[in-house]
Protein backbone atom coordinates (compact mmCIF):
# COMPACT_ATOMS: atom_id res chain seq x y z
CA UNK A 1 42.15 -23.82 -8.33
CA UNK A 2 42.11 -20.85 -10.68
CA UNK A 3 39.32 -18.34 -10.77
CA UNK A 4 37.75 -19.39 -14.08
CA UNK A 5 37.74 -22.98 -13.29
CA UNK A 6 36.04 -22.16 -9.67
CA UNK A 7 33.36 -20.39 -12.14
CA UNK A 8 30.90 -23.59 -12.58
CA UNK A 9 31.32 -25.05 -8.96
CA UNK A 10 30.31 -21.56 -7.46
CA UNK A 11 27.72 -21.93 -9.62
CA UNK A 12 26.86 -25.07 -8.67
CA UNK A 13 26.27 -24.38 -5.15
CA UNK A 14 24.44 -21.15 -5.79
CA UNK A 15 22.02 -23.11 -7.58
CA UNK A 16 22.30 -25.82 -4.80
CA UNK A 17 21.77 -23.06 -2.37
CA UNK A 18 18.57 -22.01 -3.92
CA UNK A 19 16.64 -25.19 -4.24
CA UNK A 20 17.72 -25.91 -0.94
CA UNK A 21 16.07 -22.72 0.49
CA UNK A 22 12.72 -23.53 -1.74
CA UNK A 23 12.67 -27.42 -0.39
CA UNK A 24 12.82 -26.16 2.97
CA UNK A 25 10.39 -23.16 2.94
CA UNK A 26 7.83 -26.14 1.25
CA UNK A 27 8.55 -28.66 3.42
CA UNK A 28 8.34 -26.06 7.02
CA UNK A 29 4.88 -25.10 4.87
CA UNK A 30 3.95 -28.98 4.94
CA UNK A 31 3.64 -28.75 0.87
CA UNK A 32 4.88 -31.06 -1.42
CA UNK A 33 8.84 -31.73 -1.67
CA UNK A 34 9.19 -33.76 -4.70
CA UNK A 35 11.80 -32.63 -7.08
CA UNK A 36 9.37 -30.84 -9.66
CA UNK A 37 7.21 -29.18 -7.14
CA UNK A 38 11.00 -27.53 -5.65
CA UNK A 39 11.74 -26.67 -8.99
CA UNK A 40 9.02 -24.61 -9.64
CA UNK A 41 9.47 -22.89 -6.13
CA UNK A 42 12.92 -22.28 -7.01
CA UNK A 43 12.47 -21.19 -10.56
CA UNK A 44 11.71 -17.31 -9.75
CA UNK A 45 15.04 -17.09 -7.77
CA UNK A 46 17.08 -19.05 -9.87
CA UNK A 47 16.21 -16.30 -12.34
CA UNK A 48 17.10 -13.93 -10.17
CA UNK A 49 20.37 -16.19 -9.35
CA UNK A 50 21.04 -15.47 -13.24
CA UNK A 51 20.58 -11.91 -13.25
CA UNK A 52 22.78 -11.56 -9.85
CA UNK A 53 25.37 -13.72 -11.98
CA UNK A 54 25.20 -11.44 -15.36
CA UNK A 55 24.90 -7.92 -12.92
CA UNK A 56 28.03 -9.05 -10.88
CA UNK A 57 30.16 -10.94 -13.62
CA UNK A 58 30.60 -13.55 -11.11
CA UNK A 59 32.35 -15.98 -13.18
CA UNK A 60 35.70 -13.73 -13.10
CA UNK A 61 35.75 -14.26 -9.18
CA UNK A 62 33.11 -16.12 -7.97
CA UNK A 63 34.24 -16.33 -4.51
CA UNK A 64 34.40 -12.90 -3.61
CA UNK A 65 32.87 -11.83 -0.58
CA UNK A 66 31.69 -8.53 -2.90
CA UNK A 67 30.23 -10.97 -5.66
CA UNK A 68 28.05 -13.09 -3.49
CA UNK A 69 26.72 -9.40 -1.88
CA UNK A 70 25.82 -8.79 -5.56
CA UNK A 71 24.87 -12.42 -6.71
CA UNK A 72 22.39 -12.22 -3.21
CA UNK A 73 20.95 -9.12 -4.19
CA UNK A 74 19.99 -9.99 -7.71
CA UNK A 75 18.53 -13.65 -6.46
CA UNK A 76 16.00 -11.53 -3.58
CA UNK A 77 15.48 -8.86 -5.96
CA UNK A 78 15.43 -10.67 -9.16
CA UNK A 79 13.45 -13.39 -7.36
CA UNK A 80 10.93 -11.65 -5.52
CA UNK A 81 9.94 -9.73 -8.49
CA UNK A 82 9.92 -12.45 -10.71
CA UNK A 83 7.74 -14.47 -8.21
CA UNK A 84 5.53 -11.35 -8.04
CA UNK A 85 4.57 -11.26 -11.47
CA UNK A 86 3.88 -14.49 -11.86
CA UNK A 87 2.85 -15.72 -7.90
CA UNK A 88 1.75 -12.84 -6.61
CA UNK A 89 3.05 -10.03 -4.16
CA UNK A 90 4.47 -12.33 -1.27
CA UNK A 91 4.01 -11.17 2.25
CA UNK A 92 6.91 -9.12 3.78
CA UNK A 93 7.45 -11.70 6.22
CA UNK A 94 8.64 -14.26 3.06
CA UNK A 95 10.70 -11.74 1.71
CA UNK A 96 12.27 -10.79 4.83
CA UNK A 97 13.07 -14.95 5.34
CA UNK A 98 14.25 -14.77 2.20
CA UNK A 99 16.70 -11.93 2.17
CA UNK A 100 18.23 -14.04 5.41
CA UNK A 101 18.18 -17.62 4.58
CA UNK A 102 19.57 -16.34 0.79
CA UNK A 103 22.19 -14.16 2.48
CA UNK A 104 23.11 -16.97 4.98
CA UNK A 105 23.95 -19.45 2.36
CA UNK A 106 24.71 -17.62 -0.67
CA UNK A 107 27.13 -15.19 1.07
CA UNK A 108 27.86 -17.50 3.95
CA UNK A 109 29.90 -20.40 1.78
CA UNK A 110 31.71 -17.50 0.19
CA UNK A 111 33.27 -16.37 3.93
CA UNK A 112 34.20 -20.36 4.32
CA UNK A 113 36.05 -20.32 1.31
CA UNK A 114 37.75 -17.24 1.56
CA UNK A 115 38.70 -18.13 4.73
CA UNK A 116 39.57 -21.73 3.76
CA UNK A 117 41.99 -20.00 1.03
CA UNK A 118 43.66 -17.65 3.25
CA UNK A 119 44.42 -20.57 5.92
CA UNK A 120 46.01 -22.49 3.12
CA UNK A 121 48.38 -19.85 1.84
C-alpha cells in the first residue's frame, strides 16, 4: 500500500482510537455510552486529532513512528485545551490517563505496523 493511499485508513483508526478512549473513560465513569453522548466526549480531542494531523502533515506518512509522536501530542494538547475552554480545567489525574491511554493506542498501532511492514519485506 502506498503512503497516500494509507492516508484515510490511518485516519480512520486515529479517529477510531479516540472515541474508543472517550467510550471507555464514560463507561469506567458509569455515564452514558450511547453513540452521541461518546461523540461529544470525543469531540475536544478529535479537534485536537485535527490539529496533530495539520501540525505533523500526517497524510504524507501516516505510519511513522515520528508522526503518531506528533499526531499524540496535538490530540492531548489540542484536546485538553479545547476541553478546557469549553468543559472546564480537567483534573491532572484525566490528563495524565489521557496522555497514556492516547499514547498507547495512537502511537501503539503505529509500532504494529511498522513492524508488520518490516517483517514483510
Amino acid at each position: 500500500m502506498s503512503r497516500s493511499t494509507r492516508a484515510l485508513p490511518a485516519a480512520s483508526v486515529d479517529v477510531l482510537a479516540v472515541l474508543v478512549f472517550a467510550f471507555v473513560g464514560r463507561r469506567n465513569h458509569a455515564e452514558a455510552t450511547d453513540l452521541g453522548d461518546v461523540v461529544t466526549t470525543a469531540a475536544p480531542f478529535l479537534g485536537g486529532l485535527a490539529l496533530g494531523w495539520l501540525a505533523t502533515k500526517a497524510w504524507r506518512e501516516p505510519t511513522r513512528l515520528a508522526v503518531g509522536v506528533g499526531v499524540w501530542a496535538g490530540v492531548v494538547l489540542g484536546g485538553l485545551a479545547i476541553r478546557a475552554i469549553t468543559v472546564g480545567i480537567p483534573p491532572v489525574s484525566f490528563a495524565l490517563v489521557t496522555t497514556a491511554v492516547l499514547g498507547v493506542f495512537l502511537i501503539g498501532w503505529r509500532a504494529a505496523a511498522v513492524m508488520f511492514d518490516r517483517g514483510c519485506d
